[in-house]
N, C-alpha and C. Protein backbone atom coordinates (compact mmCIF):
# COMPACT_ATOMS: atom_id res chain seq x y z
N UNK A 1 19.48 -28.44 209.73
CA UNK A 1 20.22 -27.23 210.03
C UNK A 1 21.48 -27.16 209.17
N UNK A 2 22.22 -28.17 209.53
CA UNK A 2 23.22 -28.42 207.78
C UNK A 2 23.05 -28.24 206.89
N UNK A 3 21.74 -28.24 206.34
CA UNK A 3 21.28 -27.86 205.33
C UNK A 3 21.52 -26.31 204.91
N UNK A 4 20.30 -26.03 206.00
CA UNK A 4 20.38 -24.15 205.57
C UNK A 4 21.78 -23.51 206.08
N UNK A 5 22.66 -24.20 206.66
CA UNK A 5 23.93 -23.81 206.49
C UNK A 5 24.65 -23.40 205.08
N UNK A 6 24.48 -24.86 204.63
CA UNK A 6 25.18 -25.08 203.16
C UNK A 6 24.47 -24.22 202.40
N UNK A 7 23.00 -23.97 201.79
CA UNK A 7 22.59 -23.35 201.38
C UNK A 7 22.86 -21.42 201.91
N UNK A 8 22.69 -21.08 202.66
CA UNK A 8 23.25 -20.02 203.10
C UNK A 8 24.75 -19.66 202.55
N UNK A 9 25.46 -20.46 202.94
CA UNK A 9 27.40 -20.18 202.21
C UNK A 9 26.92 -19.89 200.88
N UNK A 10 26.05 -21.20 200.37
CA UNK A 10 26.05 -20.95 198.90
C UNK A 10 25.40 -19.55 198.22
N UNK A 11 24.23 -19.18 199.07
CA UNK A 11 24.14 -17.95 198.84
C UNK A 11 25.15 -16.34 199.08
N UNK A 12 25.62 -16.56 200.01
CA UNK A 12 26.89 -15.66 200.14
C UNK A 12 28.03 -15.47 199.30
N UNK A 13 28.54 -16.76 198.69
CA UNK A 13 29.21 -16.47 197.95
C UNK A 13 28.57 -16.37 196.29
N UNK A 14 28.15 -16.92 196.03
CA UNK A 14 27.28 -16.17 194.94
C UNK A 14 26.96 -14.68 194.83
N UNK A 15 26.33 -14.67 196.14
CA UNK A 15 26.30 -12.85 195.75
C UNK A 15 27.58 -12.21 196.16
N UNK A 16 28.62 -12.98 196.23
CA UNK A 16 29.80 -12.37 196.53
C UNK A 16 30.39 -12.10 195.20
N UNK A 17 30.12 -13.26 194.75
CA UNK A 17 30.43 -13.28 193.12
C UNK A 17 29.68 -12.34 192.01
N UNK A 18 28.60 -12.08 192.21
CA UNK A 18 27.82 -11.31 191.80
C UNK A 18 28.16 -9.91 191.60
N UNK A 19 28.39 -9.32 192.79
CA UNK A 19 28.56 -8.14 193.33
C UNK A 19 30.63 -7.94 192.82
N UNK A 20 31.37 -8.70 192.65
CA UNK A 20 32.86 -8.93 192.48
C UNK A 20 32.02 -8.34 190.72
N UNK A 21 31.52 -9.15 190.33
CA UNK A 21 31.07 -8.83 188.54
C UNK A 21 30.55 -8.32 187.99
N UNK A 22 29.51 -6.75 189.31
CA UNK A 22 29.59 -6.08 189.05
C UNK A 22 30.37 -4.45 188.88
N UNK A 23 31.17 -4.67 189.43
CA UNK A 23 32.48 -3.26 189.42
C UNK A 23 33.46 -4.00 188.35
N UNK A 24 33.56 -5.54 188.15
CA UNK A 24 34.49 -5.84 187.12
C UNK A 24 34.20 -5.79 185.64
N UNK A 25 32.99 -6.36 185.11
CA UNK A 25 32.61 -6.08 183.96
C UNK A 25 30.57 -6.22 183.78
N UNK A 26 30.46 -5.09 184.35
CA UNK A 26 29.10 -4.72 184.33
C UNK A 26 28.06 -5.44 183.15
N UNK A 27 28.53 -4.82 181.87
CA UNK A 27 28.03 -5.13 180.94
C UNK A 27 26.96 -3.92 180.40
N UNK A 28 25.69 -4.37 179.75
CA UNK A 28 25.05 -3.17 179.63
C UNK A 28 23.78 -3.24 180.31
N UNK A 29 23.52 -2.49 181.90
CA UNK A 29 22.57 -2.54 182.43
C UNK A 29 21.15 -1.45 182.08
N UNK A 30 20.06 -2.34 182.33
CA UNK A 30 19.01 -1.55 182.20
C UNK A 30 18.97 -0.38 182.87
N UNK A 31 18.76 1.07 181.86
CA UNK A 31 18.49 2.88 182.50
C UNK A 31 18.16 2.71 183.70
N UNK A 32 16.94 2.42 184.35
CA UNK A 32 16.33 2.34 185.29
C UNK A 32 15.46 0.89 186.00
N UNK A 33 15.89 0.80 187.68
CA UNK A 33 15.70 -0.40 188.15
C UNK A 33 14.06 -0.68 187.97
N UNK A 34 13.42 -1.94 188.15
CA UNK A 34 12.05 -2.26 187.87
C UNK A 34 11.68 -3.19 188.78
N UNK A 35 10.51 -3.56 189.00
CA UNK A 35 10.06 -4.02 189.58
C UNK A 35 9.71 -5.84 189.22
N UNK A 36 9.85 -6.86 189.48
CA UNK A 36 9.82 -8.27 189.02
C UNK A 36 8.28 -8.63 189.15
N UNK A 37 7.47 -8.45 188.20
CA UNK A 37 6.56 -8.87 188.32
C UNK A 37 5.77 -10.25 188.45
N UNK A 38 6.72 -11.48 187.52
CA UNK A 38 6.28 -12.94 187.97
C UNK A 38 7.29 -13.40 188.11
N UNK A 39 7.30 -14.70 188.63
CA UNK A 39 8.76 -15.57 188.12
C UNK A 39 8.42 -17.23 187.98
N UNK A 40 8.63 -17.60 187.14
CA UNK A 40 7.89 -18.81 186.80
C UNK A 40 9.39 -20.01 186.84
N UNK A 41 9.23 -21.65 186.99
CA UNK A 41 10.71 -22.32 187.23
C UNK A 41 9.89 -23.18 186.63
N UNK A 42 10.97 -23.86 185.34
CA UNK A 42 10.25 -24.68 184.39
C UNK A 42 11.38 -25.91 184.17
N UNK A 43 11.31 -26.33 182.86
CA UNK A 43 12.73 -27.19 182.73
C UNK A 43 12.59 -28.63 183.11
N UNK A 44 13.60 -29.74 183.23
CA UNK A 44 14.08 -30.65 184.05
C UNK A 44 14.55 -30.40 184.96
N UNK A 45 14.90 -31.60 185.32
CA UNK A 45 15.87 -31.56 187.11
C UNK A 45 16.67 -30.60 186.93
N UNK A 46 17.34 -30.11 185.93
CA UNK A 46 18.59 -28.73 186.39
C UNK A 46 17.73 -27.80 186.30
N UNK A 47 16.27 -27.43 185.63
CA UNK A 47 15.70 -26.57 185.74
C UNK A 47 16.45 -25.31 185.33
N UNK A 48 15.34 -24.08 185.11
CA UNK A 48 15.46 -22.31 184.84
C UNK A 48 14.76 -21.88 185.76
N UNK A 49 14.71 -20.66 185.64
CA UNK A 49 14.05 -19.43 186.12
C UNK A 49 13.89 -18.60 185.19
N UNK A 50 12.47 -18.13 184.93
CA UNK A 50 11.88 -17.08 184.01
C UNK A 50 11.66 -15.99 184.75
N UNK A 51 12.25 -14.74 184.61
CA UNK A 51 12.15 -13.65 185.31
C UNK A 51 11.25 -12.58 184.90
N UNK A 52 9.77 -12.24 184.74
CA UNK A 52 9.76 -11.51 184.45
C UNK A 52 9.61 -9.87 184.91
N UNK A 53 9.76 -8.70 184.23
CA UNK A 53 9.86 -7.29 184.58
C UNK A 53 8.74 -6.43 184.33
N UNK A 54 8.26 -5.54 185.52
CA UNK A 54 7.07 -4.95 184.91
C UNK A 54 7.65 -4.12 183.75
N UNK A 55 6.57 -3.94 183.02
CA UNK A 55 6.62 -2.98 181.82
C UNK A 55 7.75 -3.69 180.83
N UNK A 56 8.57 -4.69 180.87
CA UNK A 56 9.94 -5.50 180.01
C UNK A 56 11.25 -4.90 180.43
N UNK A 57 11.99 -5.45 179.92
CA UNK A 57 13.54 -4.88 179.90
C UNK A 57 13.22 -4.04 178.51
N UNK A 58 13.99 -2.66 178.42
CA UNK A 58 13.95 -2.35 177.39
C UNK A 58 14.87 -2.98 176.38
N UNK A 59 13.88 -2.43 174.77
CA UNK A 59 14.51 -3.54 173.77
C UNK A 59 15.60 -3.19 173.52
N UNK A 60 16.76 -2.11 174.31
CA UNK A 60 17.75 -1.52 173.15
C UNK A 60 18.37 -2.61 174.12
N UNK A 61 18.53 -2.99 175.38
CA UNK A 61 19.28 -3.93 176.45
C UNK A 61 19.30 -5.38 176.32
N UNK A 62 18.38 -5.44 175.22
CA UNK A 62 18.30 -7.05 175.30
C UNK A 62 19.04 -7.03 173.66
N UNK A 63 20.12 -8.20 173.61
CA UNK A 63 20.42 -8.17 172.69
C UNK A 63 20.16 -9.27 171.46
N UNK A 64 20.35 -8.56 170.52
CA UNK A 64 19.97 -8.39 169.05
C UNK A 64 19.21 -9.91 168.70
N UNK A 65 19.79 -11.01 169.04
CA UNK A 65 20.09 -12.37 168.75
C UNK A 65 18.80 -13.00 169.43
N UNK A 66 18.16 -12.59 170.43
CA UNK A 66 17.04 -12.91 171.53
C UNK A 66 15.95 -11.53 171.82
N UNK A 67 15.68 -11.04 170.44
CA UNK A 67 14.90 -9.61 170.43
C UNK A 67 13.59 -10.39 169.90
N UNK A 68 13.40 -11.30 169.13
CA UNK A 68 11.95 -11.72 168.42
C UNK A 68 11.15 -11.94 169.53
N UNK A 69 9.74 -11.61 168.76
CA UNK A 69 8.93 -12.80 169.47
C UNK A 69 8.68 -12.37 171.08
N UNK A 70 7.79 -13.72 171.45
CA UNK A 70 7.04 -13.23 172.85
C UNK A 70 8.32 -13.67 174.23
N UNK A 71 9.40 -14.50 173.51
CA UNK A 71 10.33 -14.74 174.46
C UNK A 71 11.90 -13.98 175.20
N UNK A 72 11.18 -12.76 174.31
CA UNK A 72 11.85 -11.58 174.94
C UNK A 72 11.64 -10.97 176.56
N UNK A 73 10.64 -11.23 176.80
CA UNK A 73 9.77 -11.11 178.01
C UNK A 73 10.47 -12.21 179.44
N UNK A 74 10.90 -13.08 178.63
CA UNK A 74 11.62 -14.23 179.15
C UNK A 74 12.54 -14.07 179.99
N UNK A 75 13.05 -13.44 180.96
CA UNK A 75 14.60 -13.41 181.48
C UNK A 75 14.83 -14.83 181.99
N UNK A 76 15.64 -15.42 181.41
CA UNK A 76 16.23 -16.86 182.04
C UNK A 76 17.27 -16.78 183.06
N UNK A 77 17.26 -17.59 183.58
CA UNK A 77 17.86 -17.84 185.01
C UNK A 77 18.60 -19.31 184.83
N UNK A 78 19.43 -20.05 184.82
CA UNK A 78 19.40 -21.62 185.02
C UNK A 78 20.03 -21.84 186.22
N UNK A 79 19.14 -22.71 187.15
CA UNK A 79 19.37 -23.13 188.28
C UNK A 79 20.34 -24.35 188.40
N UNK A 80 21.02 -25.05 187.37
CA UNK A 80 22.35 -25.75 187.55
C UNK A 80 23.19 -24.83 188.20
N UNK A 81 23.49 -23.99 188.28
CA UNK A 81 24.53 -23.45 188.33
C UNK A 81 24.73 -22.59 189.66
N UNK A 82 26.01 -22.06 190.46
CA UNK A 82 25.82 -21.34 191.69
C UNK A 82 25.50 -20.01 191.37
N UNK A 83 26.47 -19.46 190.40
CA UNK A 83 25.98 -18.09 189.85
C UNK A 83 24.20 -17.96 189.67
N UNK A 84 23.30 -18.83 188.90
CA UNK A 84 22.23 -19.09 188.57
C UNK A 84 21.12 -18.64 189.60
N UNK A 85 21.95 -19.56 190.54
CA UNK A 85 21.06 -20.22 192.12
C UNK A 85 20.98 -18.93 192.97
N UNK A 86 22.01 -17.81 192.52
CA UNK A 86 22.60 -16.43 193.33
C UNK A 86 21.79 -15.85 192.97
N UNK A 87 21.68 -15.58 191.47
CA UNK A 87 20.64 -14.68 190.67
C UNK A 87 19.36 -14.84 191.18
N UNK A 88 19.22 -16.38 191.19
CA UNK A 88 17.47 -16.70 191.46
C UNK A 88 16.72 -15.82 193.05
N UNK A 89 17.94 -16.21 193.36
CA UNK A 89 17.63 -16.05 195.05
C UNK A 89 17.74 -14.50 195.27
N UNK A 90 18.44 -13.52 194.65
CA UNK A 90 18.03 -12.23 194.63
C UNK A 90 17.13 -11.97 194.20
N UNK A 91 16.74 -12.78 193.07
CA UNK A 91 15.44 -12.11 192.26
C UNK A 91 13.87 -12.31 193.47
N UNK A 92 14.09 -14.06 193.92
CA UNK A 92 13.28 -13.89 195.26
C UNK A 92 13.14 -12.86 196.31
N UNK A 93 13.95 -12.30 196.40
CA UNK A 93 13.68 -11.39 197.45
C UNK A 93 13.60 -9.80 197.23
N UNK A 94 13.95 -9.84 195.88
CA UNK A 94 13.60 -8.36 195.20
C UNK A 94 11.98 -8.16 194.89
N UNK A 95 11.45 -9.42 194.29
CA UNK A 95 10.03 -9.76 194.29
C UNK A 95 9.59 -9.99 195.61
N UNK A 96 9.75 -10.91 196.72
CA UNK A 96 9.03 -10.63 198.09
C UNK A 96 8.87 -9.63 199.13
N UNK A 97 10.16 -8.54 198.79
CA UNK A 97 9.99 -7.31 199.34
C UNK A 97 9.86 -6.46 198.80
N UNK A 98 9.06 -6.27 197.20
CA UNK A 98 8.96 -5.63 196.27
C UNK A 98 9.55 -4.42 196.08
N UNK A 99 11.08 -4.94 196.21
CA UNK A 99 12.10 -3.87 195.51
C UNK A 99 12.38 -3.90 194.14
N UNK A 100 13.29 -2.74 193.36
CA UNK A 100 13.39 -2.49 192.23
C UNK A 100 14.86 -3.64 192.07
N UNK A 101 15.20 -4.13 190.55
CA UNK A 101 16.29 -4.50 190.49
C UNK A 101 16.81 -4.19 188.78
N UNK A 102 17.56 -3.70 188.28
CA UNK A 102 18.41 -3.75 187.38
C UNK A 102 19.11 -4.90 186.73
N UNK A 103 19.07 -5.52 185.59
CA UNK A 103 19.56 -6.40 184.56
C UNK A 103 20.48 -6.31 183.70
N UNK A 104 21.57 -7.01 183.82
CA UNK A 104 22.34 -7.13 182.45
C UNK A 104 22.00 -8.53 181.50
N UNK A 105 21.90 -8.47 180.66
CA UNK A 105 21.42 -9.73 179.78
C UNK A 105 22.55 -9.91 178.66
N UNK A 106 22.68 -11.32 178.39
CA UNK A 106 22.69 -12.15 176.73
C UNK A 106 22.09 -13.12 176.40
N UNK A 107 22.19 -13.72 175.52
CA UNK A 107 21.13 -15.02 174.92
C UNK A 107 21.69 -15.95 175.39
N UNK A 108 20.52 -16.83 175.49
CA UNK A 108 20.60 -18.35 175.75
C UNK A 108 19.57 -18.68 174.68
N UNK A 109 19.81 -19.26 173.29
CA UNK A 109 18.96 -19.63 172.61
C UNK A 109 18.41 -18.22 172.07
N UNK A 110 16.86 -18.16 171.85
CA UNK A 110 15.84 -17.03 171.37
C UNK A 110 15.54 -16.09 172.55
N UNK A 111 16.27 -16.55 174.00
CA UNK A 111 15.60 -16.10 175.45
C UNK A 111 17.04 -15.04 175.99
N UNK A 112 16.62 -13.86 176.35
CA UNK A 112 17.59 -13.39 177.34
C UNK A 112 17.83 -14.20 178.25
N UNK A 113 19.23 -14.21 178.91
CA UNK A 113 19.69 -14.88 179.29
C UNK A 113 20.38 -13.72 180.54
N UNK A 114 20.10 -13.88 181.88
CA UNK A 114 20.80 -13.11 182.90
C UNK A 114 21.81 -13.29 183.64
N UNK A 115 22.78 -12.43 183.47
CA UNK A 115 24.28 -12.18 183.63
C UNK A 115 24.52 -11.20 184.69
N UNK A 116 23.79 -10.92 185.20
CA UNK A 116 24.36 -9.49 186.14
C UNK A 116 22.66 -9.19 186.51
N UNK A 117 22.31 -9.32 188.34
CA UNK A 117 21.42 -8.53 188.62
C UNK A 117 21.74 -7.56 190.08
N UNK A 118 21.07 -6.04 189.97
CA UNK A 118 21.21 -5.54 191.18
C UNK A 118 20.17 -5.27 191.59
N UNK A 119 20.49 -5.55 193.02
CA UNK A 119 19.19 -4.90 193.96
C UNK A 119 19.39 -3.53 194.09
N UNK A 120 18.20 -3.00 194.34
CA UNK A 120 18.25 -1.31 194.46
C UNK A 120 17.10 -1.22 195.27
């Protein structure tokens, strides 16, 4: 029960943080929200999250540096992190109650990299 305590705070404030970063510096979000079609968790022990979107993020949103190739498709997630762990865990439940969600992205490497998600 301590457990899903701790885990719970940690989710709260994450999306507290989340939601604080989006009215502070948005960034450039995708036109219209979409639907998460897979999500795959790969990596070592700190592990990612691969997000993906039906139909993609469009290419003008993903930027320039992480546009090649099939790893555009990629939305990364890294689960070290609380911000990460916030993202992941919205993206879970945008996919289990198959709601729409909106993306802001930058690179991590050749891979978008996610910075900002909303539920809608």
């Amino acid at each position: 029960m301590e457990n899903i305590m701790k885990l719970l705070k940690v989710l709260f404030v994450s999306l507290a943080f989340i939601s604080a970063s989006v009215s502070a510096n948005p960034g450039h979000w995708m036109p219209t929200a979409k639907k998460i079609s897979s999500i795959v968790v790969e990596g070592d022990e700190n592990g990612r999250a691969l997000i993906i979107i039906e139909g993609g993020v469009p290419s003008e949103y993903i930027p320039q540096e992480c546009r090649s190739g099939a790893n555009g498709a990629y939305n990364t997630v890294f689960l070290n992190t609380h911000k990460g762990r916030g993202i992941y865990s919205l993206a879970l439940t945008a996919y289990s109650s198959g709601k729409s969600v909106k993306l802001a992205l930058s690179c991590t490497g050749n891979r978008p990299l996610i910075t900002h998600i909303w539920l809608m």
